[in-house]
N, C-alpha and C. Protein backbone atom coordinates (compact mmCIF):
# COMPACT_ATOMS: atom_id res chain seq x y z
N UNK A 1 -21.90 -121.25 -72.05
CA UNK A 1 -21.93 -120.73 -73.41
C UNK A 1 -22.41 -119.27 -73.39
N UNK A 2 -21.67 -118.78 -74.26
CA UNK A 2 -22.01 -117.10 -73.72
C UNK A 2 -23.11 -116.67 -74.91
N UNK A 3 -24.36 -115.88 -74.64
CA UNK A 3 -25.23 -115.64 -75.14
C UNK A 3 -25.00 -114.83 -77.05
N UNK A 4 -25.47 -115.00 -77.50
CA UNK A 4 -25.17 -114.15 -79.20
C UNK A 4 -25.88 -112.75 -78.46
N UNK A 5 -25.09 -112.15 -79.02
CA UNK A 5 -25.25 -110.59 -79.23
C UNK A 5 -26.36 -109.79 -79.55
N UNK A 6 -26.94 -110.57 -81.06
CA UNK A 6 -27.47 -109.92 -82.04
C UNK A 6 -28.84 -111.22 -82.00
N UNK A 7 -30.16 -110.69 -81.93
CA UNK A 7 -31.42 -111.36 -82.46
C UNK A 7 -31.22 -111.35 -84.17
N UNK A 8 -31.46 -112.23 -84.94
CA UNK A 8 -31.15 -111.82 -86.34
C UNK A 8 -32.12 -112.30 -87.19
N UNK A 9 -32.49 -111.29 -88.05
CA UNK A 9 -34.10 -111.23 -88.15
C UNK A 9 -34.00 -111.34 -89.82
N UNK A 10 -34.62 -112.43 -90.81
CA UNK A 10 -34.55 -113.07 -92.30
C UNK A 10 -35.33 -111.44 -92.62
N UNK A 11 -35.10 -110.56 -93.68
CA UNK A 11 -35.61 -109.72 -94.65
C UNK A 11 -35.68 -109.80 -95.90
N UNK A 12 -34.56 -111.10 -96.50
CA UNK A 12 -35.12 -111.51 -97.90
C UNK A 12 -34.23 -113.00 -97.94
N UNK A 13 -35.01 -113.75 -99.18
CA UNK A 13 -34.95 -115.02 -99.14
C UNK A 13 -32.88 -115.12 -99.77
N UNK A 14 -32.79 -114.08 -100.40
CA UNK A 14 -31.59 -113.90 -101.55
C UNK A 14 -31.38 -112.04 -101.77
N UNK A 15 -30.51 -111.76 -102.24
CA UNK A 15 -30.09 -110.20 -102.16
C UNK A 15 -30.84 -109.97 -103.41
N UNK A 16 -30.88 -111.22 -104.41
CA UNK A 16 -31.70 -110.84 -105.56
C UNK A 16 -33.05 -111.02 -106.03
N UNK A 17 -33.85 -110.84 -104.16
CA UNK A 17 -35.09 -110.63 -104.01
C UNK A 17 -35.68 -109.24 -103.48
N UNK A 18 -34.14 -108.57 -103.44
CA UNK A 18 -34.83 -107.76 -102.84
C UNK A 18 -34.65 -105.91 -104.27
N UNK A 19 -35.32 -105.28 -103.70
CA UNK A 19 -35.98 -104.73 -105.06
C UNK A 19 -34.88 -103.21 -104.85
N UNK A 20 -34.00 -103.32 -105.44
CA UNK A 20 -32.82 -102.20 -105.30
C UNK A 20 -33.20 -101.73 -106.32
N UNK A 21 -32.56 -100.01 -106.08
CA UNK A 21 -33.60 -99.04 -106.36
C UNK A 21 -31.69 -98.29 -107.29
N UNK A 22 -31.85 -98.03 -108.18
CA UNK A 22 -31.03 -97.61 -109.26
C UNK A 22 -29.14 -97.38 -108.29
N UNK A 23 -29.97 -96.38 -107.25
CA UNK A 23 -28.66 -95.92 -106.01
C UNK A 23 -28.15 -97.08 -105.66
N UNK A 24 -28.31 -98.11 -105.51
CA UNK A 24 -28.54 -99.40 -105.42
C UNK A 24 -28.74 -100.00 -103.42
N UNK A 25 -29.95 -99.01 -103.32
CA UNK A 25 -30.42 -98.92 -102.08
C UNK A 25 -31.93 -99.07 -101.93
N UNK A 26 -32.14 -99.92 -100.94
CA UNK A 26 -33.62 -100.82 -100.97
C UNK A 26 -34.10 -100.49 -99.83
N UNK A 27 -35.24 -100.05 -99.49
CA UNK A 27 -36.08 -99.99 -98.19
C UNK A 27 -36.71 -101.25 -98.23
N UNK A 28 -36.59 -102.30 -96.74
CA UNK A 28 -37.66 -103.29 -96.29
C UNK A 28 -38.01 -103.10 -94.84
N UNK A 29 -38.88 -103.55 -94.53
CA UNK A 29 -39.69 -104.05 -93.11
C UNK A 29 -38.97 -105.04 -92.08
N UNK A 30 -37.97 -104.04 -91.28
CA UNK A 30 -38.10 -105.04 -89.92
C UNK A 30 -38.76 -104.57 -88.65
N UNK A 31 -39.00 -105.89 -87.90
CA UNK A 31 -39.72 -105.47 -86.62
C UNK A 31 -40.77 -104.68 -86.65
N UNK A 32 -41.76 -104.26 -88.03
CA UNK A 32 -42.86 -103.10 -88.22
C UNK A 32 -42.05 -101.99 -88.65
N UNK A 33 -40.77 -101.48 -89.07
CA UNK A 33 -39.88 -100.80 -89.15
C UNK A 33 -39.46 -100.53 -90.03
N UNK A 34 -39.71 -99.05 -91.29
CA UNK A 34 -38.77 -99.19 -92.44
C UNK A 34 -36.96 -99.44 -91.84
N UNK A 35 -36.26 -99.90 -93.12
CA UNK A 35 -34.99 -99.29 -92.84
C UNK A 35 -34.33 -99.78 -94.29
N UNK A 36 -33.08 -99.31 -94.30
CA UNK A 36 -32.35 -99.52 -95.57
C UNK A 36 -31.40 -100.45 -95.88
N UNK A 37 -31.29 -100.82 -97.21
CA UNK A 37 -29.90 -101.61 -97.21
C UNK A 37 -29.39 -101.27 -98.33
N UNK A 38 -28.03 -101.44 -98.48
CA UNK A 38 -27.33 -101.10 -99.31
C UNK A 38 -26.33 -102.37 -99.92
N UNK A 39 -26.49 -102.34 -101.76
CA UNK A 39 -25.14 -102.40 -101.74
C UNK A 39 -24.08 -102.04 -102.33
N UNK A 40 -23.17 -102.32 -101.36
CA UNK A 40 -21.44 -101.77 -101.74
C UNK A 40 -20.54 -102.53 -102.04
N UNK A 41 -19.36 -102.51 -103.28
CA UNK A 41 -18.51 -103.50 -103.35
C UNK A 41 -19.11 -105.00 -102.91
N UNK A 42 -20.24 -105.05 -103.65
CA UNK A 42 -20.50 -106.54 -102.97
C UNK A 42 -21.26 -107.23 -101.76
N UNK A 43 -21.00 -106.35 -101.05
CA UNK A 43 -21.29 -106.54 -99.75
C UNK A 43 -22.77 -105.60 -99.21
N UNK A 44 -24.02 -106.35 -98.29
CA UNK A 44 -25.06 -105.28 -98.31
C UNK A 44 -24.72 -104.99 -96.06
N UNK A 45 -25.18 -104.01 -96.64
CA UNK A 45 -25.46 -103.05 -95.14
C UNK A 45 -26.64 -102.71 -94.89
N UNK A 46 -27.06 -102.13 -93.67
CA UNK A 46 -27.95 -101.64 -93.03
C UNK A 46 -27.99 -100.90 -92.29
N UNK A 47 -29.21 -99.67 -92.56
CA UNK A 47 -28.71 -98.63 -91.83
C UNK A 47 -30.07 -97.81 -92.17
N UNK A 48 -30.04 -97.18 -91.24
CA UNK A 48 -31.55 -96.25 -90.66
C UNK A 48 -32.54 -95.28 -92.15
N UNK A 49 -33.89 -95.44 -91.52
CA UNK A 49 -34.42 -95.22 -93.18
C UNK A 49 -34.15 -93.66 -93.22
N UNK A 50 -34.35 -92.92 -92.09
CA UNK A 50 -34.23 -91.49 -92.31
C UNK A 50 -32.90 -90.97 -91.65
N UNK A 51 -32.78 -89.68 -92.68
CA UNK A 51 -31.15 -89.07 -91.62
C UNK A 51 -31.30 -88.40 -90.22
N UNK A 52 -30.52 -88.99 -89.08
CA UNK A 52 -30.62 -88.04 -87.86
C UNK A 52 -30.49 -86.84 -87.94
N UNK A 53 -30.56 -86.12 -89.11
CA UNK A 53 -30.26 -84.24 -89.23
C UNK A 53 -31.94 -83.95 -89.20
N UNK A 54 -31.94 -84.20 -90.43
CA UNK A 54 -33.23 -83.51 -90.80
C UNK A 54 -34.49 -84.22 -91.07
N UNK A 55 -34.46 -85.65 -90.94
CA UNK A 55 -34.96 -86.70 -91.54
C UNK A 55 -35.56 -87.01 -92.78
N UNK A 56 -34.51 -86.30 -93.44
CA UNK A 56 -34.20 -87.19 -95.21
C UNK A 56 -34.52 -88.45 -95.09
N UNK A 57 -35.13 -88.57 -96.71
CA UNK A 57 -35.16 -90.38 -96.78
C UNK A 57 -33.84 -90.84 -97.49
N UNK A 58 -33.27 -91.75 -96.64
CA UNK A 58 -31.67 -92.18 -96.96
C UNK A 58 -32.02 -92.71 -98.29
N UNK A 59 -33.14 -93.55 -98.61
CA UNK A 59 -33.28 -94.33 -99.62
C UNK A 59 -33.74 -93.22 -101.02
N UNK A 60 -33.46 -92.20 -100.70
CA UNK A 60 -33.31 -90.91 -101.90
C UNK A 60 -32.42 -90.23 -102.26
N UNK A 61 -31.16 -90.79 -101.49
CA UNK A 61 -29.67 -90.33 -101.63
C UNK A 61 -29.11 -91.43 -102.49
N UNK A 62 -27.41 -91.34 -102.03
CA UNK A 62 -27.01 -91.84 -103.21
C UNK A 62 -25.81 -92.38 -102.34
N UNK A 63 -25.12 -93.81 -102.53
CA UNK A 63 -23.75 -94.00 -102.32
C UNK A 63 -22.26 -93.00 -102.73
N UNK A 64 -21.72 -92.92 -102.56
CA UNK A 64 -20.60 -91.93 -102.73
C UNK A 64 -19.36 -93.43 -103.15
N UNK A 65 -18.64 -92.81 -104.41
CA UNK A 65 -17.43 -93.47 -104.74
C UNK A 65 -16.57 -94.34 -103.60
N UNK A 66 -16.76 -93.45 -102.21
CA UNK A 66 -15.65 -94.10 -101.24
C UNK A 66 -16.36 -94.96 -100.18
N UNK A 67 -18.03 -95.04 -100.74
CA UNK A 67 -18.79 -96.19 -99.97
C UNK A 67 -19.65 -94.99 -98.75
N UNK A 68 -19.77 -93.81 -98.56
CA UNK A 68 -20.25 -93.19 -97.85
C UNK A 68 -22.14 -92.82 -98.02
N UNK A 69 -22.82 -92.91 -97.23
CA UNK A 69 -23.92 -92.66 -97.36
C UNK A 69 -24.38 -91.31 -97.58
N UNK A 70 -24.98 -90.77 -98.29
CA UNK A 70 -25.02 -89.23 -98.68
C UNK A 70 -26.83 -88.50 -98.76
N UNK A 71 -27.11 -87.90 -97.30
CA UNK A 71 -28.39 -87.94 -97.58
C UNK A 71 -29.00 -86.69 -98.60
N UNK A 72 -29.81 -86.90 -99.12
CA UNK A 72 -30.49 -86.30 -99.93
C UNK A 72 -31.01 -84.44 -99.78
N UNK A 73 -31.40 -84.46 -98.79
CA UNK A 73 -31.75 -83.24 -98.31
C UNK A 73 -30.36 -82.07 -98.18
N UNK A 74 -29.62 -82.37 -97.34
CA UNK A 74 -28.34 -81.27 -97.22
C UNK A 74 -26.87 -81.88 -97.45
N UNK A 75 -26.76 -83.19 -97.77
CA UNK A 75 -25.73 -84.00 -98.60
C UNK A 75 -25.18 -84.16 -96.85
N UNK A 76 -24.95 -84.66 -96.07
CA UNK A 76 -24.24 -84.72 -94.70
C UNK A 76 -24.44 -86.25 -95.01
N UNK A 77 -22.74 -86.71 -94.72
CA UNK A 77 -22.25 -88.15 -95.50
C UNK A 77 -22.42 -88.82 -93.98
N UNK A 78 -22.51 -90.28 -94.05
CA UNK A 78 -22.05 -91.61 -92.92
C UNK A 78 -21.87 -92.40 -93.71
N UNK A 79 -20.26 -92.82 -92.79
CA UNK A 79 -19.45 -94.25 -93.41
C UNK A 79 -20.72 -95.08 -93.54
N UNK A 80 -20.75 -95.91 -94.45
CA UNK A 80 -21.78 -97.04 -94.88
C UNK A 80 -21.37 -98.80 -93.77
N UNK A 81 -20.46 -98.73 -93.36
CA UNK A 81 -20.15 -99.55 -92.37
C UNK A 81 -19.95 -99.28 -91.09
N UNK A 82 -19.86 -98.06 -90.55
CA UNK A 82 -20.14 -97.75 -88.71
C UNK A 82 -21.07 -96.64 -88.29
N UNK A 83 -21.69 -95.71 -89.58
CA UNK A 83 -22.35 -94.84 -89.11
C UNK A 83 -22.05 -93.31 -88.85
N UNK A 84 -20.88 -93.61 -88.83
CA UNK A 84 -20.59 -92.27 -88.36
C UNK A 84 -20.57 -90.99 -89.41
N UNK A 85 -20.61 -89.92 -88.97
CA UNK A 85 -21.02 -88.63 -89.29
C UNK A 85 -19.39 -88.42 -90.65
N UNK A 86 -19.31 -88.05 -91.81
CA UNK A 86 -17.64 -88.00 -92.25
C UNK A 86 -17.89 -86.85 -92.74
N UNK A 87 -19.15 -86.07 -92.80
CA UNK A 87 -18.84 -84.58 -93.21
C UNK A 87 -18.72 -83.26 -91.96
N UNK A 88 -18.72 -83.68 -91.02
CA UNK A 88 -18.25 -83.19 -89.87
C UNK A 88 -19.48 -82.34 -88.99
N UNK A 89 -20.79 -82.83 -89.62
CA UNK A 89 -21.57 -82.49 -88.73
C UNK A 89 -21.85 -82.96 -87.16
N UNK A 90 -21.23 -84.07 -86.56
CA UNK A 90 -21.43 -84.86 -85.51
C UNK A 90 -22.58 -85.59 -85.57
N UNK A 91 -23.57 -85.93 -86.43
CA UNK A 91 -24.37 -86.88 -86.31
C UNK A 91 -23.92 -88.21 -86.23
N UNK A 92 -24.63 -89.39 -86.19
CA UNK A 92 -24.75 -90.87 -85.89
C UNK A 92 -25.46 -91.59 -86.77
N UNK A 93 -25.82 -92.27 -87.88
CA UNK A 93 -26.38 -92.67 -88.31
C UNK A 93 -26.35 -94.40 -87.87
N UNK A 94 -27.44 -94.80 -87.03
CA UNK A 94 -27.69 -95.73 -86.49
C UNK A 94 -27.87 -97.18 -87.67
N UNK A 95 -27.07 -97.98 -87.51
CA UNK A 95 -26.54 -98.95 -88.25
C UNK A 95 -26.84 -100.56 -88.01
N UNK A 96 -26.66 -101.89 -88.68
CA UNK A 96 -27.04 -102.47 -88.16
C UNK A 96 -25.75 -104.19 -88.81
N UNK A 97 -25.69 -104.85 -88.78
CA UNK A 97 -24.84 -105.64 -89.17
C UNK A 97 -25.55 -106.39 -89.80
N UNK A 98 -25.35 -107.30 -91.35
CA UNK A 98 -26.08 -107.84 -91.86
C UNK A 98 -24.94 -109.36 -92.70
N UNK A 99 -25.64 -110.29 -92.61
CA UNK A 99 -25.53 -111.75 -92.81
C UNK A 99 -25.62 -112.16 -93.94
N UNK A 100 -25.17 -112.68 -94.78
CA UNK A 100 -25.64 -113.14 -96.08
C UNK A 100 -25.66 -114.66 -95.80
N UNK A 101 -26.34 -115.74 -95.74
CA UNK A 101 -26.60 -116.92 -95.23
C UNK A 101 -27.35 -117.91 -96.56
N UNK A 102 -26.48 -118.71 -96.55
CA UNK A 102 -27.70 -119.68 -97.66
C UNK A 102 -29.31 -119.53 -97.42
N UNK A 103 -30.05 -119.62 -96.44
CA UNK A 103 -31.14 -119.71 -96.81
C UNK A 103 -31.20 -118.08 -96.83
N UNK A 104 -30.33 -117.09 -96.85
CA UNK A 104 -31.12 -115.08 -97.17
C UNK A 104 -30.36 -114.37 -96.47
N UNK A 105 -30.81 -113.25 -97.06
CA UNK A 105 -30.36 -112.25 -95.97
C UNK A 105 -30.96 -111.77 -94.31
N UNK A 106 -29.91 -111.44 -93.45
CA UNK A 106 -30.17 -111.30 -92.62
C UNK A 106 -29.49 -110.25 -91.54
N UNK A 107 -30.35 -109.90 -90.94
CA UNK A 107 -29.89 -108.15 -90.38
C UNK A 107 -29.99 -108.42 -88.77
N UNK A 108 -28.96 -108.09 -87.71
CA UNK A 108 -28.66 -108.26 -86.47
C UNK A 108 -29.26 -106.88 -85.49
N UNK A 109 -30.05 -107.33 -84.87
CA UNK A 109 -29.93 -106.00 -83.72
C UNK A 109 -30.00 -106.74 -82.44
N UNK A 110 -28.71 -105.78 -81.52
CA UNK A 110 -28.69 -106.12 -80.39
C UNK A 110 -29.94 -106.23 -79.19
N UNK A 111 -29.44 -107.44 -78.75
CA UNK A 111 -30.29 -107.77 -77.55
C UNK A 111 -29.88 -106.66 -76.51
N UNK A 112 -31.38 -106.78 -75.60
CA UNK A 112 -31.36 -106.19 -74.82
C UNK A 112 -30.90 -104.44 -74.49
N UNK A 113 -31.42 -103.88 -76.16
CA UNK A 113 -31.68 -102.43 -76.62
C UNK A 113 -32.71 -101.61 -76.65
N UNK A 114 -34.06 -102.59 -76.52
CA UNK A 114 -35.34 -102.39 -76.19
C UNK A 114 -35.62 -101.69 -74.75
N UNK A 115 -36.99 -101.17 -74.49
CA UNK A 115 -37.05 -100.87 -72.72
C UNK A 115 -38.03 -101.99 -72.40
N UNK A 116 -38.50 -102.98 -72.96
CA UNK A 116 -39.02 -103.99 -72.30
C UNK A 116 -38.21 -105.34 -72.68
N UNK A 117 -36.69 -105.44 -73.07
CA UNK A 117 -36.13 -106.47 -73.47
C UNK A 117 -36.01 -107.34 -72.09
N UNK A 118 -36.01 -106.39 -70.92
CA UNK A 118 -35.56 -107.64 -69.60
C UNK A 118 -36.58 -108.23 -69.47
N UNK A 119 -37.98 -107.98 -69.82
CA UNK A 119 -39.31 -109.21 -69.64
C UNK A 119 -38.75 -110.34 -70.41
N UNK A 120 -38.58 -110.25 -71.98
CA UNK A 120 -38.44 -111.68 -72.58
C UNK A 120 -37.94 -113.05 -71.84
């Protein structure tokens, strides 16, 4: 049986526990860790609390019409589903895959991304 990918870690019981913020973007706690979620068309994402430019707080920006993340500080957009840079600065906005599951929501990060993951 081949191992799951993703450790996947509960951050709220229901999407409508968690406390979205007008943009309709929520900072919670994983792993000791802010980070963000979003939602879009329905669907929530996850994705890093500050921007790799300048470190804007993502959760002070705003979604964009075409689902793009738009940070606050110098407007430099990432697709809301892979991260990537769409205003052509070359940044990365580090991302995460997220679950909607009867008993909550739930957010995936890969195994063995850590520098002490080979002890576990």
């Amino acid at each position: 049986m081949a191992e799951e990918k993703y450790t996947w870690h509960k951050v709220a019981g229901h999407t409508n526990e968690i406390e979205w913020q007008e943009n309709n973007i929520a900072v919670v706690e994983l792993k000791g860790k802010k980070i963000c979620l979003a939602m879009f068309n329905n669907s929530v994402f996850a994705f890093a609390f500050k921007c790799p430019h300048a470190g804007g707080l993502l959760a002070d920006g705003y979604i964009d019409a075409i689902g793009n993340i738009v940070c606050p500080v110098h407007r430099y957009k990432y697709n809301i589903s892979n991260g990537r840079n769409v205003s052509g600065e070359g940044y990365y906005l580090k991302h995460w895959p997220v679950e909607l599951r009867e008993d909550g929501v739930y957010v995936g990060m890969e195994r063995g991304k850590g520098v002490f993951d080979w002890l576990k």
